[in-house]
N, C-alpha and C. Protein backbone atom coordinates (compact mmCIF):
# COMPACT_ATOMS: atom_id res chain seq x y z
N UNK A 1 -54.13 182.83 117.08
CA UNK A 1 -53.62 183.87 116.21
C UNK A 1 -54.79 184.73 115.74
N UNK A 2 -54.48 185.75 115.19
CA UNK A 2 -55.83 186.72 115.11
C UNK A 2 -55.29 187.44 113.77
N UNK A 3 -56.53 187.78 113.01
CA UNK A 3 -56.68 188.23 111.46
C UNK A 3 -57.41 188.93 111.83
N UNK A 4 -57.06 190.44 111.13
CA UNK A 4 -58.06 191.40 110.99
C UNK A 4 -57.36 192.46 110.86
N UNK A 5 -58.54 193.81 110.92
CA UNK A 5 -57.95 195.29 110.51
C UNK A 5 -57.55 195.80 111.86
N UNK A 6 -56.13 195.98 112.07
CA UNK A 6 -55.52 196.65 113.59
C UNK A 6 -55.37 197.42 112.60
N UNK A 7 -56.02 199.53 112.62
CA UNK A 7 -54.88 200.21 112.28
C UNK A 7 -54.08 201.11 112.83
N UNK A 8 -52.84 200.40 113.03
CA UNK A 8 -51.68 200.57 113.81
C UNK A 8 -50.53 200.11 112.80
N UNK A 9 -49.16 201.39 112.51
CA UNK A 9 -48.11 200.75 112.02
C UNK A 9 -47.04 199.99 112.78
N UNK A 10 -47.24 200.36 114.55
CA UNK A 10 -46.11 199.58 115.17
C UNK A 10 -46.29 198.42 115.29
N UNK A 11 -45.57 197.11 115.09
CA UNK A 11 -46.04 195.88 115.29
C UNK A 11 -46.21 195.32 116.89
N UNK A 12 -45.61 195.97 117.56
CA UNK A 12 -45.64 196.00 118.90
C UNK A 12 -47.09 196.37 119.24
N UNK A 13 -47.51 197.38 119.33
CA UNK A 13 -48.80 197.82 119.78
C UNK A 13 -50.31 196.95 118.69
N UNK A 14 -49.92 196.68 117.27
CA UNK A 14 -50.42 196.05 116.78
C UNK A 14 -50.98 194.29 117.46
N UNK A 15 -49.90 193.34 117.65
CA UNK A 15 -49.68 192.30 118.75
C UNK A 15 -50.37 192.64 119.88
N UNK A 16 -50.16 193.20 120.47
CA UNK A 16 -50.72 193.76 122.06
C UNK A 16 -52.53 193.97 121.62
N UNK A 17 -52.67 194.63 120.58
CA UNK A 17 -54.45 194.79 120.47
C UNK A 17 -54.92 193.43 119.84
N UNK A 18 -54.81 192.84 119.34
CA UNK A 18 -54.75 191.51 118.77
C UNK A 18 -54.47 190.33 119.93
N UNK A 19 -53.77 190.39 120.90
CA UNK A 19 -53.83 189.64 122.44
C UNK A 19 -54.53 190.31 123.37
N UNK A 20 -55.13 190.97 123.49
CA UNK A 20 -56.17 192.01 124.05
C UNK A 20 -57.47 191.77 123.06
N UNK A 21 -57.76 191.49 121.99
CA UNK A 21 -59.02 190.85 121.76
C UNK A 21 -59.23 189.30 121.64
N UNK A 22 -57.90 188.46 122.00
CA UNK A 22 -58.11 187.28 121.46
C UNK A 22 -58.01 186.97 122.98
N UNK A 23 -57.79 187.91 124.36
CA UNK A 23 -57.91 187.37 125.71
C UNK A 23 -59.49 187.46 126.07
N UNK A 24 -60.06 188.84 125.42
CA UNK A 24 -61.44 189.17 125.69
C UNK A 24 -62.25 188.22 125.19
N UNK A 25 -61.96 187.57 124.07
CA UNK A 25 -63.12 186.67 123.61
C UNK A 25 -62.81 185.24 124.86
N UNK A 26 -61.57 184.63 125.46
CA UNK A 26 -61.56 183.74 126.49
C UNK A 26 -62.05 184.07 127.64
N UNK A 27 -61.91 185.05 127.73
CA UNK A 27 -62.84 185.97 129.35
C UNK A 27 -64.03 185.84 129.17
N UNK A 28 -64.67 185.92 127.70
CA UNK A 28 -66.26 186.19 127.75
C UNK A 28 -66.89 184.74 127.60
N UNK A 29 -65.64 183.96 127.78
CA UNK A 29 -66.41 182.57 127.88
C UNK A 29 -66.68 182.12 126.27
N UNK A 30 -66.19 182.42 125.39
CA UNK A 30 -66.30 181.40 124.01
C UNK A 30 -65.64 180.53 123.72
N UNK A 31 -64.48 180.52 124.27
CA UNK A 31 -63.78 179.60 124.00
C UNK A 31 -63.68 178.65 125.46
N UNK A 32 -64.40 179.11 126.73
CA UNK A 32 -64.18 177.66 128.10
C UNK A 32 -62.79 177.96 128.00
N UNK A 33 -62.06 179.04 127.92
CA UNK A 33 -60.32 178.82 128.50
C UNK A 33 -60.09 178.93 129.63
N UNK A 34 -59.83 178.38 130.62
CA UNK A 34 -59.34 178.74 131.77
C UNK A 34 -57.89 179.00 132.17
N UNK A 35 -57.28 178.21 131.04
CA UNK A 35 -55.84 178.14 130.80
C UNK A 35 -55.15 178.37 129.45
N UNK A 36 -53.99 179.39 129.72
CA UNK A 36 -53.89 179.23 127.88
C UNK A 36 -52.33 180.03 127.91
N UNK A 37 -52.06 179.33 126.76
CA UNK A 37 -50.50 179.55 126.74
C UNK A 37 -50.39 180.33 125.14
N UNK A 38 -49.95 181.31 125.42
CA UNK A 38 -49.73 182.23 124.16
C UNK A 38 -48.78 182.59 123.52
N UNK A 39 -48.42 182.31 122.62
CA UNK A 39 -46.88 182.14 121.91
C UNK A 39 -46.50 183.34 120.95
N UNK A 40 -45.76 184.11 120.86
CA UNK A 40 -45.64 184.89 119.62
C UNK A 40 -44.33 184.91 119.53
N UNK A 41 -44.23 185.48 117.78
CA UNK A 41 -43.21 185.58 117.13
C UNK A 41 -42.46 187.17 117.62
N UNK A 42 -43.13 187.91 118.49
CA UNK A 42 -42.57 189.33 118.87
C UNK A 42 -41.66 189.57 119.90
N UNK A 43 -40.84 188.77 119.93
CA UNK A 43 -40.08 189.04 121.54
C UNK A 43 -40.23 190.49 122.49
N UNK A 44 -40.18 191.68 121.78
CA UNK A 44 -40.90 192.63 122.67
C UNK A 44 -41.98 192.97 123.13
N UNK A 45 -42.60 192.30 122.56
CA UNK A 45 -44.47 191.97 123.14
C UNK A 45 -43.97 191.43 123.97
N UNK A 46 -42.96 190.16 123.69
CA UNK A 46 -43.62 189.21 124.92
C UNK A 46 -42.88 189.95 126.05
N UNK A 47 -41.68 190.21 126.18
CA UNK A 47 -41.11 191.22 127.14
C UNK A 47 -41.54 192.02 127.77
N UNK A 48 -42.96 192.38 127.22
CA UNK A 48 -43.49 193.57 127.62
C UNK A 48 -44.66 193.09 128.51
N UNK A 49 -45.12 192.48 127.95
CA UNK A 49 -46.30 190.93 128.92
C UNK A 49 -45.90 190.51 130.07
N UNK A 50 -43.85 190.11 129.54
CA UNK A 50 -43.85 189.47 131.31
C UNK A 50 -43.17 190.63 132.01
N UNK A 51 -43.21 192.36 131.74
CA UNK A 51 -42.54 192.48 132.44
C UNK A 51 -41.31 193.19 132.49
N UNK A 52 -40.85 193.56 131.72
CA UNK A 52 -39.79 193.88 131.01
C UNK A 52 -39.49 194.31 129.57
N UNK A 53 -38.79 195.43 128.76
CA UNK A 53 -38.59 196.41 130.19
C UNK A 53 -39.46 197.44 129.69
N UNK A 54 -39.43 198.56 130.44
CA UNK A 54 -39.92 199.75 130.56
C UNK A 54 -40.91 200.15 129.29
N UNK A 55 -42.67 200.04 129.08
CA UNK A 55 -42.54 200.58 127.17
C UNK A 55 -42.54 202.18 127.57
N UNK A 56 -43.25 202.90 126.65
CA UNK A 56 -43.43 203.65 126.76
C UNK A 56 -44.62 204.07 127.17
N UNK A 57 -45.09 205.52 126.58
CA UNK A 57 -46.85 205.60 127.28
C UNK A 57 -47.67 205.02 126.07
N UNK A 58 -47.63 205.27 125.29
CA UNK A 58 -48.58 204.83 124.04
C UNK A 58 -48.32 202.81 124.41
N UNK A 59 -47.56 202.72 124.71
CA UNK A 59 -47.42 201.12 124.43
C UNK A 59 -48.26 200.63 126.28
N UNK A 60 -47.70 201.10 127.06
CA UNK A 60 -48.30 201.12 128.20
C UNK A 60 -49.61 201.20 128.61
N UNK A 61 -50.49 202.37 127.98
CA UNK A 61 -51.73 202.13 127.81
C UNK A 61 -52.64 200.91 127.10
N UNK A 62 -51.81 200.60 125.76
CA UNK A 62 -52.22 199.12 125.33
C UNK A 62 -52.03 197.70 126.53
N UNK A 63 -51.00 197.87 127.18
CA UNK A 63 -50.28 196.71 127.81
C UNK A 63 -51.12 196.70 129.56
N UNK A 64 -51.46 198.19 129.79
CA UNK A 64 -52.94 197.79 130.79
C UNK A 64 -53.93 197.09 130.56
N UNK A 65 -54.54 197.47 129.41
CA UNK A 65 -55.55 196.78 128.84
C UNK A 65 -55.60 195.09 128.84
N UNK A 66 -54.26 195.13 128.32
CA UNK A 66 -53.97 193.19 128.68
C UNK A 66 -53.89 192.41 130.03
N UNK A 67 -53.14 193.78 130.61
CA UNK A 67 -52.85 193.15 131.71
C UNK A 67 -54.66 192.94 132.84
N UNK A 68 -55.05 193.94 132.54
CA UNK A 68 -56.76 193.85 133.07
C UNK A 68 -57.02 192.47 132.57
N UNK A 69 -57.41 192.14 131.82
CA UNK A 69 -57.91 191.00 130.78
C UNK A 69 -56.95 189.80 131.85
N UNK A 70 -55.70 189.92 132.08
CA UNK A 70 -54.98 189.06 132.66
C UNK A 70 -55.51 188.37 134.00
N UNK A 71 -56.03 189.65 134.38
CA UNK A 71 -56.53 189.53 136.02
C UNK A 71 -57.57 188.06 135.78
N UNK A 72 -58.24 188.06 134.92
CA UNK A 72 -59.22 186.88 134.92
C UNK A 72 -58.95 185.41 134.49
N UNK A 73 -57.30 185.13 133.77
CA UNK A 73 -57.33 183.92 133.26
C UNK A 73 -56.06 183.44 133.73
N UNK A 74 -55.75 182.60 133.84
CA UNK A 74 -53.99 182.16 133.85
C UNK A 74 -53.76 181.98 132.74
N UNK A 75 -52.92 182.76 132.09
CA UNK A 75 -52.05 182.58 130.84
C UNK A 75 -50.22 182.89 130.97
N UNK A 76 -49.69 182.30 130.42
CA UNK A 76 -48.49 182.36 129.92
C UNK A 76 -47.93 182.80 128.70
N UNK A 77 -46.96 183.76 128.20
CA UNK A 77 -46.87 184.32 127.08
C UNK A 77 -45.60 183.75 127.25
N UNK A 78 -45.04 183.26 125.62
CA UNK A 78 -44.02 182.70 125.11
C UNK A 78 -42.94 183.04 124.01
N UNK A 79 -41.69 183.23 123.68
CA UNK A 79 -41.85 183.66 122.62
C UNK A 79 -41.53 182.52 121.43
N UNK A 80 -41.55 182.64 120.39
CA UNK A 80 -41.49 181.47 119.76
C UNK A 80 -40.59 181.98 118.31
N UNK A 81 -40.21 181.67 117.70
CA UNK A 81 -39.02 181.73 116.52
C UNK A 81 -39.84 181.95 115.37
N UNK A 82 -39.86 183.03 113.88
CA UNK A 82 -41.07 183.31 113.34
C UNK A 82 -41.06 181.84 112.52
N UNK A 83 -39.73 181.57 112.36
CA UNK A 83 -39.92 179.79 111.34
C UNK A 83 -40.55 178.75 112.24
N UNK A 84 -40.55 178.73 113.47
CA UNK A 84 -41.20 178.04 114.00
C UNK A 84 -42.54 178.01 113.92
N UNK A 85 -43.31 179.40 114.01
CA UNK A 85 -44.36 179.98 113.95
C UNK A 85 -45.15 180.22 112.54
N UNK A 86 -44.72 179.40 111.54
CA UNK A 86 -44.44 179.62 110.23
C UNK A 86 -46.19 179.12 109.80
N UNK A 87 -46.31 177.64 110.55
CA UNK A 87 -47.39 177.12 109.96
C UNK A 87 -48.83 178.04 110.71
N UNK A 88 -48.71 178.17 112.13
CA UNK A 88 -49.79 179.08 112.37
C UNK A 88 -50.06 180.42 111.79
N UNK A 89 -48.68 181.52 111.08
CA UNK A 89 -49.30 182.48 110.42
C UNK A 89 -49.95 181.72 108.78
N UNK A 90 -49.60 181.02 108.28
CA UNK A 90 -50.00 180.92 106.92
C UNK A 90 -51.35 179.99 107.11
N UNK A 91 -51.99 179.38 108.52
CA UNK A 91 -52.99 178.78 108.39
C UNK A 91 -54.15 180.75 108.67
N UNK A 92 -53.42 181.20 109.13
CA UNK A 92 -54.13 182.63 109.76
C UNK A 92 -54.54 183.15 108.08
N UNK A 93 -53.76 183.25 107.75
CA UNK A 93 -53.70 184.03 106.56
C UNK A 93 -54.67 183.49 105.42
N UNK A 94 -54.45 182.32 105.69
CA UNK A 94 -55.48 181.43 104.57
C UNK A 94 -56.99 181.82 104.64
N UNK A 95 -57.95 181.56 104.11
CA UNK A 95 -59.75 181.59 104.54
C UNK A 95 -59.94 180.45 104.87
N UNK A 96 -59.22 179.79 105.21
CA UNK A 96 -59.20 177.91 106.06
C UNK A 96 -59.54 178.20 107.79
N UNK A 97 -59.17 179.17 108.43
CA UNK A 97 -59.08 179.11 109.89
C UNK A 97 -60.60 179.60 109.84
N UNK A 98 -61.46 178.95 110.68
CA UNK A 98 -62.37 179.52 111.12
C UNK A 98 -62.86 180.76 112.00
N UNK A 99 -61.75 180.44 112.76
CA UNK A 99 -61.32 181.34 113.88
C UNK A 99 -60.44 182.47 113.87
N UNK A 100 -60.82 182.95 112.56
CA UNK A 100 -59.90 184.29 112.45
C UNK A 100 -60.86 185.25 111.86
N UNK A 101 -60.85 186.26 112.70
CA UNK A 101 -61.04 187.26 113.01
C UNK A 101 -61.41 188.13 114.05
């Protein structure tokens, strides 16, 4: 999960730059991912990740960017229920995650 300043009001394109820096830091080798399964609470992100359907151009230009980043790792995007997803945003949110930002 990723904390920080996106400024962007769509949450769609917001998600997408936020999985576009949290793929770049596994590409550049900090985290040794070779594999990684990515879950979000956005069902049109994830729709848009695997594929479906159509965004637009502003969202499209973000969703190259990922998809580049893609070329280098095997990942899977998921979507996941936001109550499900409940404990990873409030550990994000906290100053407890190390790994946020």
């Amino acid at each position: 999960m990723y904390k920080g300043d996106i400024d962007v009001e769509d949450n769609v394109i917001a998600g997408l730059e936020a999985l576009k820096l949290g793929l770049a830091r596994c590409v550049e080798g900090r985290t040794n991912a070779e594999k990684l399964i990515v879950e979000s609470d956005n069902v049109i992100l994830v729709q848009y990740v695997n594929g479906r359907p159509e965004p637009n151009e502003t969202t499209m230009h973000k969703l190259t960017e990922v998809f580049d980043l893609l070329k280098c790792i095997t990942c899977a995007v998921y979507h996941i229920y936001e109550e499900a997803n409940e404990a990873a945003r409030d550990l994000v949110l906290s100053a407890e995650c190390p790994n946020s930002a």
